[in-house]
Every structure is written in C-alpha cells, then in structure tokens.
C-alpha atoms as a PDB file:
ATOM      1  CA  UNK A   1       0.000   0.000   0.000  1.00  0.00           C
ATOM      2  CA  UNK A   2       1.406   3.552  -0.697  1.00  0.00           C
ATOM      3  CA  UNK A   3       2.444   5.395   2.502  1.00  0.00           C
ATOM      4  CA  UNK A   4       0.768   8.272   1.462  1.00  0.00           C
ATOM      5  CA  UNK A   5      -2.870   7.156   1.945  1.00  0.00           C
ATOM      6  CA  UNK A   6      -4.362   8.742   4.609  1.00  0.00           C
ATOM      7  CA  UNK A   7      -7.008   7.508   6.884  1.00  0.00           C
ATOM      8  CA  UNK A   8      -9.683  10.072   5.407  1.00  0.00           C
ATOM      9  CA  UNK A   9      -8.824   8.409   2.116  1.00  0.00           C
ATOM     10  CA  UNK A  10     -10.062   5.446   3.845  1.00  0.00           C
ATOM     11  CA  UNK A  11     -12.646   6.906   5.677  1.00  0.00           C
ATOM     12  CA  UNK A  12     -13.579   8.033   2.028  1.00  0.00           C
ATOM     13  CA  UNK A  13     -13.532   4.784   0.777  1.00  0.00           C
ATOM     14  CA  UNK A  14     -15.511   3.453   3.605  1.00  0.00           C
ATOM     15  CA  UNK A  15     -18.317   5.939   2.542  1.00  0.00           C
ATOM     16  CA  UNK A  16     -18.344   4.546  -0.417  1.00  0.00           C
ATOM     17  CA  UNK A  17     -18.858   1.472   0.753  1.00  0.00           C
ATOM     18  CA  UNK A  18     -21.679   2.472   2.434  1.00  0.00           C
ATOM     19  CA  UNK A  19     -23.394   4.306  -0.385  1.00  0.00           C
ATOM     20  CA  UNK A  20     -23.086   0.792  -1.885  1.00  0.00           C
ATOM     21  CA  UNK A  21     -25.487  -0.831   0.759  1.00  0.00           C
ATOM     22  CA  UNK A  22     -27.363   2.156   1.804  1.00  0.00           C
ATOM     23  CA  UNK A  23     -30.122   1.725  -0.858  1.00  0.00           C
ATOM     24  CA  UNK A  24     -30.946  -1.399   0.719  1.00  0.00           C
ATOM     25  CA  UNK A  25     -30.220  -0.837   4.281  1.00  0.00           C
ATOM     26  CA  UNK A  26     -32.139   1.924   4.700  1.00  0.00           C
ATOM     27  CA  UNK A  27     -35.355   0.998   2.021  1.00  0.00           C
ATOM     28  CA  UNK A  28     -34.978   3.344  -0.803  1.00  0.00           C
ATOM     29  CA  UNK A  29     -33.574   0.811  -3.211  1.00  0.00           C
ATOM     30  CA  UNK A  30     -36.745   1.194  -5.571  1.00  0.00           C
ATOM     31  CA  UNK A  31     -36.287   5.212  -5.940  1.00  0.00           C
ATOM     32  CA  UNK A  32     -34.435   4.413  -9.123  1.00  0.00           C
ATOM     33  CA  UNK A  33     -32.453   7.734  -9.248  1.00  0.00           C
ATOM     34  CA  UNK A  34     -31.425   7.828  -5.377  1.00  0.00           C
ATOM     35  CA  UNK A  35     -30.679   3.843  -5.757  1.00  0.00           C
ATOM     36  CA  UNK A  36     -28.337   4.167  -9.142  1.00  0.00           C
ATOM     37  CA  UNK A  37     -26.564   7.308  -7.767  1.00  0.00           C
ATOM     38  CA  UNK A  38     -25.477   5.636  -4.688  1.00  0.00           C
ATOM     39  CA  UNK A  39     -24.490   2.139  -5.938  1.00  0.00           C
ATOM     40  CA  UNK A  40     -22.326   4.544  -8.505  1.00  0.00           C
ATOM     41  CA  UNK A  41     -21.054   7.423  -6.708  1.00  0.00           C
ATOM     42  CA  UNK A  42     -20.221   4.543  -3.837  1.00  0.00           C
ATOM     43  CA  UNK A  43     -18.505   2.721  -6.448  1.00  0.00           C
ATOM     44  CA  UNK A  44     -16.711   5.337  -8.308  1.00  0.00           C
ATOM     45  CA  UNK A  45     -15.398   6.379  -4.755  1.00  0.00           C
ATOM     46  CA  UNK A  46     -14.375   2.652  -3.905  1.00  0.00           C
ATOM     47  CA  UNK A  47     -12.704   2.260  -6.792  1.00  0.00           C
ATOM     48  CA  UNK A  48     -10.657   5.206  -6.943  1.00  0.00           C
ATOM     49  CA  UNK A  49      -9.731   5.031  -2.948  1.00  0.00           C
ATOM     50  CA  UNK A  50      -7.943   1.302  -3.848  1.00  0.00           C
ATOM     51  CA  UNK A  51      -6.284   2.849  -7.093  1.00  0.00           C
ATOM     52  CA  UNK A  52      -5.402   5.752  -5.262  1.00  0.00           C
ATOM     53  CA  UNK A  53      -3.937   3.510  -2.291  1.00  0.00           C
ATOM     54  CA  UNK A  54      -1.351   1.515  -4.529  1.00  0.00           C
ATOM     55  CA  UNK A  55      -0.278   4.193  -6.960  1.00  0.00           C
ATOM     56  CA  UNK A  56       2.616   5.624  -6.259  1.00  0.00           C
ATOM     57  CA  UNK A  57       2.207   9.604  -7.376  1.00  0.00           C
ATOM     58  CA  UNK A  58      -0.518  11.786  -6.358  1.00  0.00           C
ATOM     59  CA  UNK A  59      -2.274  12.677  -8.956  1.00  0.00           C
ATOM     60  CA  UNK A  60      -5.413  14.230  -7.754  1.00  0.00           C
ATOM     61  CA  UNK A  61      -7.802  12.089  -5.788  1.00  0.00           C
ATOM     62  CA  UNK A  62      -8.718  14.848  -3.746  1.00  0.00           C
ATOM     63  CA  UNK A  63     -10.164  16.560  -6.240  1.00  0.00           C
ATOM     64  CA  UNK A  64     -11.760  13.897  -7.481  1.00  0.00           C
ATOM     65  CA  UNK A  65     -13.352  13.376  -3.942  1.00  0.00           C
ATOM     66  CA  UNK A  66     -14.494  17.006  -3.330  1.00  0.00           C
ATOM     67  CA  UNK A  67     -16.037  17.023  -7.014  1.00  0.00           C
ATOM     68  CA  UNK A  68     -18.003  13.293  -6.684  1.00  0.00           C
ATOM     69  CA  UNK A  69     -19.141  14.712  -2.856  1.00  0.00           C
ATOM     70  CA  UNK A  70     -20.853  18.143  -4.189  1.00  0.00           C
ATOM     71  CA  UNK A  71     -22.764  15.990  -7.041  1.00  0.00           C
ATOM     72  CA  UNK A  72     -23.923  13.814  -4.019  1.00  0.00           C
ATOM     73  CA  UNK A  73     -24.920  16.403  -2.372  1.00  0.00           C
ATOM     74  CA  UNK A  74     -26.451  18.148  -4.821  1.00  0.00           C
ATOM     75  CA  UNK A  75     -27.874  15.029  -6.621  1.00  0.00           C
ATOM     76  CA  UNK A  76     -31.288  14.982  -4.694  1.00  0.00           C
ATOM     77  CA  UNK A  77     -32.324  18.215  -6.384  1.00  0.00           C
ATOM     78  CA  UNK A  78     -30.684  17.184  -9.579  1.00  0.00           C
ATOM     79  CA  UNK A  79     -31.733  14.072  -9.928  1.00  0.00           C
ATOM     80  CA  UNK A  80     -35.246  14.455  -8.531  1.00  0.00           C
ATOM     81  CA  UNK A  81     -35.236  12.558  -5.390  1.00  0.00           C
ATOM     82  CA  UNK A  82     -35.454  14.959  -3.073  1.00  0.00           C
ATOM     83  CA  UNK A  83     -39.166  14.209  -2.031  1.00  0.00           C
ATOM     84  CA  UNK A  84     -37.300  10.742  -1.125  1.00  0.00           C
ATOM     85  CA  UNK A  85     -36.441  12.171   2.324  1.00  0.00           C
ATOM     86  CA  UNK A  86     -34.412   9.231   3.785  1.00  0.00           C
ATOM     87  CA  UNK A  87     -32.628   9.363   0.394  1.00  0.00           C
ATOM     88  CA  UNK A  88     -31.965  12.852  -0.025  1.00  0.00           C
ATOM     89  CA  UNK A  89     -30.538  12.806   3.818  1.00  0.00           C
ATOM     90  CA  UNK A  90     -28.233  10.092   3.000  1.00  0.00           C
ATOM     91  CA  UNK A  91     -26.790  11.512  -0.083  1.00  0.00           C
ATOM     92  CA  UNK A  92     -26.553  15.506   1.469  1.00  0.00           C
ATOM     93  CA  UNK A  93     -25.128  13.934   4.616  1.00  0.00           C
ATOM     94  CA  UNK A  94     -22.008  11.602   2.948  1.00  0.00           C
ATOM     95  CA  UNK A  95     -21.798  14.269   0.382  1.00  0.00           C
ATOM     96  CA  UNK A  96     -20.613  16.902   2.727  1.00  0.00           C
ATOM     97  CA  UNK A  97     -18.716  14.248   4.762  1.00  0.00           C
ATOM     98  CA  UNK A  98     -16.560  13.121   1.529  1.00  0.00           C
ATOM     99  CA  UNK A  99     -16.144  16.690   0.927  1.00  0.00           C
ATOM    100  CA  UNK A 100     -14.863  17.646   4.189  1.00  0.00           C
ATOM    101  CA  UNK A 101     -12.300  14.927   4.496  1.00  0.00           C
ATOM    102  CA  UNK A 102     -11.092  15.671   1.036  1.00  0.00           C
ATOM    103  CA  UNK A 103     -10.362  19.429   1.335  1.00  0.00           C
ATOM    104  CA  UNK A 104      -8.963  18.101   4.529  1.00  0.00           C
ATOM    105  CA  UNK A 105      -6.609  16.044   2.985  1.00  0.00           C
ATOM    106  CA  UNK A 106      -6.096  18.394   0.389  1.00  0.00           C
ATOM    107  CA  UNK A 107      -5.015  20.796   2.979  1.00  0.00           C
ATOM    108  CA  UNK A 108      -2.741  18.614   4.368  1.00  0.00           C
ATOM    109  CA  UNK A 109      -1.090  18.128   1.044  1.00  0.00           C
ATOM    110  CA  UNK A 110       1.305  20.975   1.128  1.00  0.00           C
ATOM    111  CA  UNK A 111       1.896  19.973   5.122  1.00  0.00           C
ATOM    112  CA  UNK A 112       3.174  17.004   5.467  1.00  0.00           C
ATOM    113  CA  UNK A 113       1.291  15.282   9.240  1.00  0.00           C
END
C-alpha cells in the first residue's frame, strides 16, 4: 500500500462502501435515481480510494473526492429525489462528509502530518 494514503482516504472509501449498501439498508432501493446514484457514486469512490492507495504519485484524488461529494450532495435536487427524504438525507449527509475529508486532505497536502 502507498504510505501516502491517509485515513480520510479510507474513511472516504468506507463511505463509499456504504453508499453501496445504503439503498438497501435503509429501504430506498426502488427510488431508481437515489438507488443508481449511490451504488455509482459509492462505487466510483471505492474504486478510486484502492487505485489511489497503490499508486505511487498523487495525482489528484482529492479533487476527485471534493467534485463526486458536491454531485452527491447536490444530486437529490438534480436528480429528482429529493421528495425521497431518507434518500436525499443520505446523499446531502455523505456528500458533505466526503467533501470535508477531502479538502482536509487536500489541505494537508502541502503539510506534510
């Protein structure tokens, strides 16, 4: 694993992991927009935390992270969903969670911890 993941990569990761499931888990898996922009956003954040974790440059992921958390956030309205109230709390809430770690970590970039 590259030493230069971070634990809010993983925490990142993580909520993508949870976007995954959360469809299910928490009943909204037949709102077909809320449903197919977790499983994907969750997905596209997976992925890109375990190619992030064994590359060996940085090349970005942050930004990445802080782009893919707005859309979450701003998906409900975007997408339609926002009636979906358990739905549209999910996505605002990881949303603004992926984008705080990331401009976290992108903080930290310049300062090494």
């Amino acid at each position: 694993m590259n030493p230069k993941v971070h634990w809010r990569d993983l925490l990142i990761g993580a909520s993508g992991i949870w976007l995954i499931a959360s469809p299910t888990v928490l009943g909204y898996n037949l709102v077909e927009a809320a449903a197919y922009n977790a499983v994907g956003v969750g997905a596209c954040l997976v992925v890109f935390c375990l190619v992030s974790a064994w590359r060996l440059e940085d090349l970005g992921n942050e930004i990445f992270n802080v782009v893919m958390g707005f859309w979450l956030a701003l998906s409900p309205f975007s997408l339609g969903f926002s009636e979906q109230r358990i739905a549209e709390l999910n996505a605002i809430t990881v949303g603004l969670i992926v984008v705080a770690l990331a401009l976290w970590d992108l903080s930290s970039v310049r300062s090494p911890e």
